[in-house]
Protein backbone atom coordinates (compact mmCIF):
# COMPACT_ATOMS: atom_id res chain seq x y z
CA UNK A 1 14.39 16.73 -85.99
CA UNK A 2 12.16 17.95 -83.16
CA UNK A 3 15.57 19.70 -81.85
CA UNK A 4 15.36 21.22 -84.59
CA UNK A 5 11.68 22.52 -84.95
CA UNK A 6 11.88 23.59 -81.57
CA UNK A 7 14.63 25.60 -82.08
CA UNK A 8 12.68 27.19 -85.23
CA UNK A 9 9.58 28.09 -83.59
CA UNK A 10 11.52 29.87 -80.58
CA UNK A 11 13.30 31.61 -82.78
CA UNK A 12 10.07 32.38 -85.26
CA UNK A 13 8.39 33.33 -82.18
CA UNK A 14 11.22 35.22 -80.69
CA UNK A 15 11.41 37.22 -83.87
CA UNK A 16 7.75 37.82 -83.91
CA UNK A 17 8.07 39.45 -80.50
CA UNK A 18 10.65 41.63 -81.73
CA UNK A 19 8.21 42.50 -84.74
CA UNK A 20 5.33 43.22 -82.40
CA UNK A 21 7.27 45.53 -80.27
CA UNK A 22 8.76 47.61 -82.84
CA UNK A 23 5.42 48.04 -84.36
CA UNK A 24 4.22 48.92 -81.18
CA UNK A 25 7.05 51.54 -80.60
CA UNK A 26 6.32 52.61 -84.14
CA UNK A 27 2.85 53.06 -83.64
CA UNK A 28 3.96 54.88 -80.03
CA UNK A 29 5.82 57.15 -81.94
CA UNK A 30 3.02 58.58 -84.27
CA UNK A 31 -0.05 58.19 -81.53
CA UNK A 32 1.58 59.34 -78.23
CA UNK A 33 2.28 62.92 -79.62
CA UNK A 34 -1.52 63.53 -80.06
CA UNK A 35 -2.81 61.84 -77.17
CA UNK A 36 -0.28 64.30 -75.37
CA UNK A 37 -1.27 67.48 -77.42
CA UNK A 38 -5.35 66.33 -76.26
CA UNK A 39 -4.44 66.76 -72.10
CA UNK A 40 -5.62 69.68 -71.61
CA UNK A 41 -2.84 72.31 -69.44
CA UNK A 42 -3.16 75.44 -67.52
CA UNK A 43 -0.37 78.10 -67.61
CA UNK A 44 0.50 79.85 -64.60
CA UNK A 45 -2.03 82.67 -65.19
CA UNK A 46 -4.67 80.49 -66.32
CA UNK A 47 -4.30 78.84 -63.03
CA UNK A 48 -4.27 81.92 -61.32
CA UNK A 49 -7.63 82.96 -63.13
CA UNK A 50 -9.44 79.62 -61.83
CA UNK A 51 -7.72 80.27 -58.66
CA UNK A 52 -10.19 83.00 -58.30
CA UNK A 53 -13.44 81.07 -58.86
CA UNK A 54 -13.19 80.28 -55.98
CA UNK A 55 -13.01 78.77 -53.05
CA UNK A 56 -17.10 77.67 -52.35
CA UNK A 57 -18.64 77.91 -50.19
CA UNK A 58 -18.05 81.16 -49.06
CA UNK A 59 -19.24 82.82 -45.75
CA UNK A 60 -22.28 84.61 -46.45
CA UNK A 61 -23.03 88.33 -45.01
CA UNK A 62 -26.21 89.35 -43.07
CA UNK A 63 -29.34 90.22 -44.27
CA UNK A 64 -28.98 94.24 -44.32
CA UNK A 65 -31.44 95.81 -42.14
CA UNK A 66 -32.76 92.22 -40.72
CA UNK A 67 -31.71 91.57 -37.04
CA UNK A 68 -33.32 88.29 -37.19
CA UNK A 69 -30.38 87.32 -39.89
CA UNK A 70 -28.57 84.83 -38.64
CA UNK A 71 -30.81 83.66 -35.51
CA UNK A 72 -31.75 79.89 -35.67
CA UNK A 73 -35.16 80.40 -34.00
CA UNK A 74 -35.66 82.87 -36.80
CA UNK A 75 -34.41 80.43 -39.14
CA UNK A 76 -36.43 77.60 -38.32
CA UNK A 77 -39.62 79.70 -38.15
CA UNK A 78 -39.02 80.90 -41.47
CA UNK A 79 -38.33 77.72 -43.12
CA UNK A 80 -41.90 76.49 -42.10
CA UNK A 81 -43.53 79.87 -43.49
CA UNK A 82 -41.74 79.18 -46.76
CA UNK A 83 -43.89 76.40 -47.45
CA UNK A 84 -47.41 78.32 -45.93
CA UNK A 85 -49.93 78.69 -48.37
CA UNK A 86 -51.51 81.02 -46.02
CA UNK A 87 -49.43 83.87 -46.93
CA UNK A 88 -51.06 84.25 -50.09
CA UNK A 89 -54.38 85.89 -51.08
CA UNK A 90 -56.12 82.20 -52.41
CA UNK A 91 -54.44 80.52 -49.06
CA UNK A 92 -53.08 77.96 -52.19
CA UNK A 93 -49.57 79.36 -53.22
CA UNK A 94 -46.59 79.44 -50.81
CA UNK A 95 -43.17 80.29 -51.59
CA UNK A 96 -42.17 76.53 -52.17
CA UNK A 97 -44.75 76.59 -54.66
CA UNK A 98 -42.59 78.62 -57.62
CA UNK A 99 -39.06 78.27 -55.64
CA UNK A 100 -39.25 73.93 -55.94
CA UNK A 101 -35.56 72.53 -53.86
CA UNK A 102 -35.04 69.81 -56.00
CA UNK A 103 -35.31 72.45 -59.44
CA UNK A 104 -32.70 74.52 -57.50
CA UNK A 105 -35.46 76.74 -55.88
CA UNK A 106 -36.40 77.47 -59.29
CA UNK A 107 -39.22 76.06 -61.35
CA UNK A 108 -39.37 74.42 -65.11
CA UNK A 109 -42.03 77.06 -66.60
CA UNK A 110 -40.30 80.11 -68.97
CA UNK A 111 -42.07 82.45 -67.25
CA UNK A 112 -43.51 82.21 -63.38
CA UNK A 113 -47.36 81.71 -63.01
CA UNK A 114 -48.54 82.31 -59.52
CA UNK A 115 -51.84 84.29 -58.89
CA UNK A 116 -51.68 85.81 -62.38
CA UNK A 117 -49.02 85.01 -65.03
CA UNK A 118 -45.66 86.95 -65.15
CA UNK A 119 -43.75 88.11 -68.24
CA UNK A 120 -40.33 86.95 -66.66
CA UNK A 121 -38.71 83.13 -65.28
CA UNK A 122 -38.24 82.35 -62.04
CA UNK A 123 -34.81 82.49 -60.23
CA UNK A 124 -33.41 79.99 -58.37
CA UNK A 125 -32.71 80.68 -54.92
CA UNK A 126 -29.63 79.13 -54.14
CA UNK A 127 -26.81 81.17 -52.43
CA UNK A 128 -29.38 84.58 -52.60
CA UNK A 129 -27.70 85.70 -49.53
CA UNK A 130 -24.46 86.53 -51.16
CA UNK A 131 -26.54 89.05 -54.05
CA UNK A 132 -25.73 92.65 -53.57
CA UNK A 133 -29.21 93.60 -55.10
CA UNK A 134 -31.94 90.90 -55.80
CA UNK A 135 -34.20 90.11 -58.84
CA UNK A 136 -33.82 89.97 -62.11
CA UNK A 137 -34.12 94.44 -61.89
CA UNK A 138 -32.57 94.69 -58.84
CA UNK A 139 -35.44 96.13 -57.27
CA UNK A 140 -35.07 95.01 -53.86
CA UNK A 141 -32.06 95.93 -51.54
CA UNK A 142 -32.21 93.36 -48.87
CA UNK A 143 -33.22 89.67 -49.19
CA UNK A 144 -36.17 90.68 -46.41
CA UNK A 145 -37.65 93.23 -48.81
CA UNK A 146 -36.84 91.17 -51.73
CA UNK A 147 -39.24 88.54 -49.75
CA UNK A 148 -41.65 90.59 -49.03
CA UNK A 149 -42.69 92.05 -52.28
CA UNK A 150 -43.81 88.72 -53.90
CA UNK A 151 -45.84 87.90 -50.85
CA UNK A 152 -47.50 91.07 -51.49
CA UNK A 153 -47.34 91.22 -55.77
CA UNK A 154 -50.89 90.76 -57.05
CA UNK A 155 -48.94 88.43 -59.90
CA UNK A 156 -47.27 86.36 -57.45
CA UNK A 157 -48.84 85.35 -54.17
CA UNK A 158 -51.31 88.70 -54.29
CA UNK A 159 -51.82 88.84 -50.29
CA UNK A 160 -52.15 91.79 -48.44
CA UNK A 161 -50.36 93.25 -45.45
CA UNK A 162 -53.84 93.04 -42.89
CA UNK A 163 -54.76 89.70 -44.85
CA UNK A 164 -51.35 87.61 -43.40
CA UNK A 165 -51.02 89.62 -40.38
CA UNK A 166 -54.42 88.66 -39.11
CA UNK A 167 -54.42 85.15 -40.30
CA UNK A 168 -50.91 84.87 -38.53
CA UNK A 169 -51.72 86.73 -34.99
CA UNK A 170 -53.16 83.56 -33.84
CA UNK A 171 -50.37 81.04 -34.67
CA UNK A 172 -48.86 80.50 -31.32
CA UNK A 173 -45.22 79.24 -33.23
CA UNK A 174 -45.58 82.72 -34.66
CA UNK A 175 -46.55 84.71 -31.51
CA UNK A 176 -43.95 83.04 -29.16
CA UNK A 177 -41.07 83.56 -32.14
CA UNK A 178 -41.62 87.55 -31.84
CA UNK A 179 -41.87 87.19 -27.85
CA UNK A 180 -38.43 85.54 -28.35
CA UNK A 181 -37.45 88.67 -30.01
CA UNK A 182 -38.58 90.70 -27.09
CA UNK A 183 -41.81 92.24 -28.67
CA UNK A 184 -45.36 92.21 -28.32
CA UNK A 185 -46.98 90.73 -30.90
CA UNK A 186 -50.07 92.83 -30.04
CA UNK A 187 -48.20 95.84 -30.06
CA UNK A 188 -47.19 95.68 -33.60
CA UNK A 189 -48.86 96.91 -36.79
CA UNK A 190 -50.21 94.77 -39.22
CA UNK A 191 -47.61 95.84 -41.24
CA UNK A 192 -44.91 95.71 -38.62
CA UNK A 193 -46.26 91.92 -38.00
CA UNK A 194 -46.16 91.22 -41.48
CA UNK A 195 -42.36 92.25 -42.60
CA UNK A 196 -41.68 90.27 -39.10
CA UNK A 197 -42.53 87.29 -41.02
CA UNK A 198 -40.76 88.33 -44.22
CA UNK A 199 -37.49 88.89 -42.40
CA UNK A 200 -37.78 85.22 -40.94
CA UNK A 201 -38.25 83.85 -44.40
CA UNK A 202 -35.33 86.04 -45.62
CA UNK A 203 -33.11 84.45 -42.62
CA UNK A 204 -33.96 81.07 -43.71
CA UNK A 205 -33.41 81.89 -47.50
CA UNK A 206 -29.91 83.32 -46.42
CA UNK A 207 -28.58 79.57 -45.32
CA UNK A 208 -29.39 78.25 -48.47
CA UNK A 209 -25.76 77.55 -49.71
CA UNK A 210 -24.99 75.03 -52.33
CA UNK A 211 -22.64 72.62 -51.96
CA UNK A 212 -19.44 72.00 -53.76
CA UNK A 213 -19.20 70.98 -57.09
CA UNK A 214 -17.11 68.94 -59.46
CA UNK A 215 -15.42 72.08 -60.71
CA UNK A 216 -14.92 72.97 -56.94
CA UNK A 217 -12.85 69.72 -56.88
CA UNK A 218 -10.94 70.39 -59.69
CA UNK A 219 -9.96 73.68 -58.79
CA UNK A 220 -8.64 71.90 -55.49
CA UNK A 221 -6.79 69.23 -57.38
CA UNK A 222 -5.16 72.14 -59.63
CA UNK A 223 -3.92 74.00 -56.95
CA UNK A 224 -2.55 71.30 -54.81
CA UNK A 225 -1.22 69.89 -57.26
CA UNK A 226 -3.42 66.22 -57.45
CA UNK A 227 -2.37 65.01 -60.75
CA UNK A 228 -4.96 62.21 -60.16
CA UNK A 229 -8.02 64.14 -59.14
CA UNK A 230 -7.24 66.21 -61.77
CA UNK A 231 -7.45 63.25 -64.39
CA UNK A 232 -11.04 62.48 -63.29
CA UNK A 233 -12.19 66.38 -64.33
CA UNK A 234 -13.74 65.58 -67.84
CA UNK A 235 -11.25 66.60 -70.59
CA UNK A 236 -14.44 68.54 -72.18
CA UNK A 237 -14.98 70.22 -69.35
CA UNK A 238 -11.42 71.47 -68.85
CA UNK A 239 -11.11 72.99 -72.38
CA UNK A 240 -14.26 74.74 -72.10
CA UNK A 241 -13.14 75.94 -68.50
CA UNK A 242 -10.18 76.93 -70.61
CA UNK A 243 -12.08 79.09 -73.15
CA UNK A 244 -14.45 80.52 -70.55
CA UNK A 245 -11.83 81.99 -68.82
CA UNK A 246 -9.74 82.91 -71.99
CA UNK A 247 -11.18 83.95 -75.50
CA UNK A 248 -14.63 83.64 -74.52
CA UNK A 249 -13.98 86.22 -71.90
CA UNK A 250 -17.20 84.67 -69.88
CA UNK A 251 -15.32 85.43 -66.64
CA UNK A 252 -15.48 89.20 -66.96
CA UNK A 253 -18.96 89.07 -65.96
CA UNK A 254 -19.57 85.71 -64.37
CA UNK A 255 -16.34 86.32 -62.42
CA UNK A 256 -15.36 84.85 -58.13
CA UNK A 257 -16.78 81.94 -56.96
CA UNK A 258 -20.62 82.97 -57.07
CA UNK A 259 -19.52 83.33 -60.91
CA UNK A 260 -21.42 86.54 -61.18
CA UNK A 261 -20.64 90.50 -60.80
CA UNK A 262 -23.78 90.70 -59.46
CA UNK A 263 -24.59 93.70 -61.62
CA UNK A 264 -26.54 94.57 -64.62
CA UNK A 265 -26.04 94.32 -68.07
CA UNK A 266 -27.66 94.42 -71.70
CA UNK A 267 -26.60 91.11 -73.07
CA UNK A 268 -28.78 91.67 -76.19
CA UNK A 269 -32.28 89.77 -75.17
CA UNK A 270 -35.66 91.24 -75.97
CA UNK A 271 -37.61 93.44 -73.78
CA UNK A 272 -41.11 93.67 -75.82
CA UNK A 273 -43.45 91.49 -73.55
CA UNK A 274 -46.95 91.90 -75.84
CA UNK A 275 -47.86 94.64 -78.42
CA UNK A 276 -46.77 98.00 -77.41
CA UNK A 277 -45.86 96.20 -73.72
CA UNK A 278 -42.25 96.66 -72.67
CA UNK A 279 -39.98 95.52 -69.74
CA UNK A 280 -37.49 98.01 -68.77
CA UNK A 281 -35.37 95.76 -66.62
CA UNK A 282 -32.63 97.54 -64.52
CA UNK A 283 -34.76 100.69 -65.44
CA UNK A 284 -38.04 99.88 -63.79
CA UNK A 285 -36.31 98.45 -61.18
CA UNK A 286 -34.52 101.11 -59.99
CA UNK A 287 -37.81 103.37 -59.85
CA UNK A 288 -39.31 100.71 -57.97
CA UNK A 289 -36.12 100.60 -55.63
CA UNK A 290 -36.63 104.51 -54.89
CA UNK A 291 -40.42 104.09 -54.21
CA UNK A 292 -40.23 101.03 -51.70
CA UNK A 293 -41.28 102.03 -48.43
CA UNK A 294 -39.06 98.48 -47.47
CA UNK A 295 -36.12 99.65 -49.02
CA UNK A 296 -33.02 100.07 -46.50
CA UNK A 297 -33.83 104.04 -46.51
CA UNK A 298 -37.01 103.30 -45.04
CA UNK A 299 -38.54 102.85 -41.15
CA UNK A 300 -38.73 99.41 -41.15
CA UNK A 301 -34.94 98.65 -41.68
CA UNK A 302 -33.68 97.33 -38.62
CA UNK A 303 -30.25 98.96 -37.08
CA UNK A 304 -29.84 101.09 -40.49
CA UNK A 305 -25.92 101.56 -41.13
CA UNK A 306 -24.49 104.05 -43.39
CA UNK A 307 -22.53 101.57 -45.26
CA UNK A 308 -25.47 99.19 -45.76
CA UNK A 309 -28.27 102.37 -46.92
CA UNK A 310 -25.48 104.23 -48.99
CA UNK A 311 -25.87 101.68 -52.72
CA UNK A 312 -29.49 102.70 -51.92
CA UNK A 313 -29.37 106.30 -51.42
CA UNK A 314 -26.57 106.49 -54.76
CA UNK A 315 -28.19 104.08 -57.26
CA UNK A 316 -28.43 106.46 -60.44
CA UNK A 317 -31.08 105.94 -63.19
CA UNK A 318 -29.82 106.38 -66.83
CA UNK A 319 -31.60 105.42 -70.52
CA UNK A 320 -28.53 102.92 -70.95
CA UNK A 321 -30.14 101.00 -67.26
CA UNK A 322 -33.04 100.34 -69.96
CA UNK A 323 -33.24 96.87 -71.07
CA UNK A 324 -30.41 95.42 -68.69
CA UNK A 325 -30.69 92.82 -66.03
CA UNK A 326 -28.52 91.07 -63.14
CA UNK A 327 -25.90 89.12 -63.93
CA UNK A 328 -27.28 85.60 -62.36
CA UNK A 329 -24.82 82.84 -60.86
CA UNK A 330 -23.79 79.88 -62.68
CA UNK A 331 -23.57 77.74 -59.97
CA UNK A 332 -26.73 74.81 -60.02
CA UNK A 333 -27.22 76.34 -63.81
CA UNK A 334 -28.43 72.63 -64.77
CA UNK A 335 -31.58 72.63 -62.45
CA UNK A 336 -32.88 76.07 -63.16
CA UNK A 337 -33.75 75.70 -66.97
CA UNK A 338 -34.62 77.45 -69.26
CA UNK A 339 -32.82 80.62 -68.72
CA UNK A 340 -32.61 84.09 -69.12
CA UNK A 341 -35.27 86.80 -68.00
CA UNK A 342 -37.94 85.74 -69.89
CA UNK A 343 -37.19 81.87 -69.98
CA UNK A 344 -36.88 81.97 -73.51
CA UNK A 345 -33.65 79.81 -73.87
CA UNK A 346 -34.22 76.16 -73.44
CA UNK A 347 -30.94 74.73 -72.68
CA UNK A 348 -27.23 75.47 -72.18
CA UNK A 349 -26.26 74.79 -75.53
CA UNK A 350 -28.54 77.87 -76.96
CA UNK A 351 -26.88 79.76 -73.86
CA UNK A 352 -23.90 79.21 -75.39
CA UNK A 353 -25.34 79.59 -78.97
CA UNK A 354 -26.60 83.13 -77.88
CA UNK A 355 -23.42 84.46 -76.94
CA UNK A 356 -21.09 83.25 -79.82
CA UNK A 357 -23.59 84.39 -82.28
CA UNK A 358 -24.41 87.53 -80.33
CA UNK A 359 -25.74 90.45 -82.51
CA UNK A 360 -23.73 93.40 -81.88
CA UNK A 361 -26.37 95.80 -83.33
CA UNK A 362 -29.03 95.07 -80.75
CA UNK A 363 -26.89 95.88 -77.97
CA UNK A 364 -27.76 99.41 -77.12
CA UNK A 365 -25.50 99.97 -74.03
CA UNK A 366 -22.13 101.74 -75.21
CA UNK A 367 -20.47 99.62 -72.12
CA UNK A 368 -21.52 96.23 -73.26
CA UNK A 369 -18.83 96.42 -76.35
CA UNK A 370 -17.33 93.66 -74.62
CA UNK A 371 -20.05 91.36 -76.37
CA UNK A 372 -18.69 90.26 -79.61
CA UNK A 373 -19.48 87.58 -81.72
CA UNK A 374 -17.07 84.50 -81.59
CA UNK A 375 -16.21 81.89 -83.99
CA UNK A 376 -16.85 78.56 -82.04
CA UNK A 377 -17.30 75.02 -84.01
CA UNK A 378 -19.88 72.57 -82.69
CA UNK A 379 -17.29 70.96 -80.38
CA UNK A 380 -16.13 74.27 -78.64
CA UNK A 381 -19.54 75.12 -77.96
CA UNK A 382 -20.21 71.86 -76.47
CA UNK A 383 -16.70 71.78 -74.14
CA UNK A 384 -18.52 75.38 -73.00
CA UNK A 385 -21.87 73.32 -72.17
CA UNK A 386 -19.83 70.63 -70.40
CA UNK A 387 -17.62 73.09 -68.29
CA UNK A 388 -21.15 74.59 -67.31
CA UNK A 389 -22.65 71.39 -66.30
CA UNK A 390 -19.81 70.85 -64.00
CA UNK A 391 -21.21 74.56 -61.90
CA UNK A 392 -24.18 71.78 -60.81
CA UNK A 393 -24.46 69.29 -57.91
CA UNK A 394 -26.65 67.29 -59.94
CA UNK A 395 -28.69 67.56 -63.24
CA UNK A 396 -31.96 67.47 -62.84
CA UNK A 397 -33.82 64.78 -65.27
């Protein structure tokens, strides 16, 4: 008898087993399809297209017209005048003040507010010294001039040229950096004194390079070929890489590893600051650019080269310049909210929302046709915001 009931319950058991594993196998059968159809793959070209976001970092040029770019005395000298409060008019607003490290040298106001409040956000300063042309108009040329005019702007830090040349001639840091350089200190002009300091602050802003990111990794693990690393790139994120570079088109403007052209474009945002008060953008820029007596044309450029004065000297200005602004980097894009010109987009998600519902009709540049709306559900605009977070070190809280 218990022969016999052993014998049944190994075999009842035995037959359950079988049971259990061709359910599983039939379950196998219907699931493992789908779970295989959610991996995310890139073709060939695909991978060739993500191929060229990168690699990071990359090397970054000098300063045009600055021979202190590149010197670490200069460097280390402009690092501590990027935190001076005495280069502005109050003595109460330094650089660091607007242009915070741990916001991505950016700050969390729409628009900047230094001495006087500004009609347009502040840009992060991350991996400036790879820009062709800097601001949001491109009206500076070099990172030195670009440096110089908010030290000077009466919205920004509203000092003057004799102001933070006289309270600097007696800083012996200051003095003993130019002797370094082989100049007198009392031989130059306040003014010559004055972009001295700029270009020092522009050779420290030039070493600002971010570090790699989790797409950076990726893109590593893709091309070598690290099935593994590859698993631990968010699936999100790699079907919104997938659209960026694809349907979305994204790439054509945020394109190479600083993920921007660096040029300008109309991308459909207002320009009406106030009643009957207008930013031109790329416009007013460029008639700034031509009236800077800093500009690479000028006498204060150092070692002027044809190659580095010639965007300068060919810039044209046009009606369709109205309106546009530079194409910024996405890299760090999750510290340096909100975005756009103006600040007026809170988060990545109405980044996102902006250009898949663009209106075509308020696009006035014939050459931004390339801006069309898209048809996007919720979850394809979210992979876009998760592929975007992945441009950032860290998020910042």
């Amino acid at each position: 008898m218990g022969t016999w009931l052993t014998r049944a319950r190994t075999a009842s058991l035995a037959g359950h087993h079988r049971f259990g594993a061709w359910a599983l196998a039939l379950v196998a059968a219907f699931i493992a399809p789908t779970e295989l159809k959610a991996q995310t793959t890139f073709s060939d070209d695909e991978t060739a297209r993500i191929a060229a976001l990168g690699p990071w970092p990359q090397s970054v040029p000098a300063d045009p017209g600055n021979a202190l770019s590149g010197q670490p005395w200069a460097e280390a000298l402009g690092a501590q005048l990027f935190r001076d409060t005495r280069l502005s008019g109050s003595g109460q607003i330094a650089c660091i003040s607007c242009h915070s490290p741990i916001q991505g040298f950016s700050e969390p106001r729409r628009v900047a507010l230094g001495a006087k409040q500004h009609v347009r956000n502040t840009q992060g300063l991350w991996d400036i010294g790879l820009q062709r042309w800097f601001g949001w108009d491109g009206g500076a040329d070099s990172l030195w001039a670009a440096t110089l005019r908010p030290m000077l702007s009466e919205l920004e830090m509203a000092g003057s040229i004799d102001h933070i040349a006289n309270r600097f001639r007696g800083e012996q840091h200051v003095i003993d950096a130019i002797r370094s350089h082989g100049q007198d200190p009392a031989a130059l002009s306040d003014t010559e004194f004055t972009v001295f300091l700029s270009k020092s602050i522009a050779a420290y802003l030039r070493t600002l390079t971010s570090p790699q990111t989790p797409f950076d990794q990726f893109r590593t693990d893709l091309l070598s070929g690290n099935l593994a690393g590859q698993a631990r790139y968010p699936e999100a994120a790699k079907r919104g890489l997938k659209r960026f570079i694809g349907e979305a088109n994204c790439v054509v403007c945020h394109v190479g590893p600083k993920f921007s052209n660096g040029e300008f474009h109309d991308i459909g945002r207002p320009f009406f600051t106030g009643v009957g008060q207008v930013d031109g953008g790329r416009y007013a820029g460029i008639q700034r650019l031509r009236q800077d007596p800093f500009n690479l044309l000028g006498q204060h450029t150092d070692n002027p080269s044809d190659s580095d004065a010639r965007k300068t000297r060919t810039v044209t200005l046009g009606q369709s310049n109205f309106g546009q602004w530079r194409t910024p980097s996405l890299r760090n894009l999750s510290l340096t909210a909100p975005y756009m010109h103006d600040g007026s987009i809170d988060t990545l998600r109405g980044v996102v929302d902006h250009y898949a519902d663009i209106d075509p009709t308020r696009l006035h540049t014939k050459g931004e046709a390339i801006l069309k709306p898209m048809t996007l559900s919720d979850v394809e605009r979210n992979d876009l915001v998760q592929f975007l977070k992945t441009l950032s070190v860290a998020e910042r809280d």
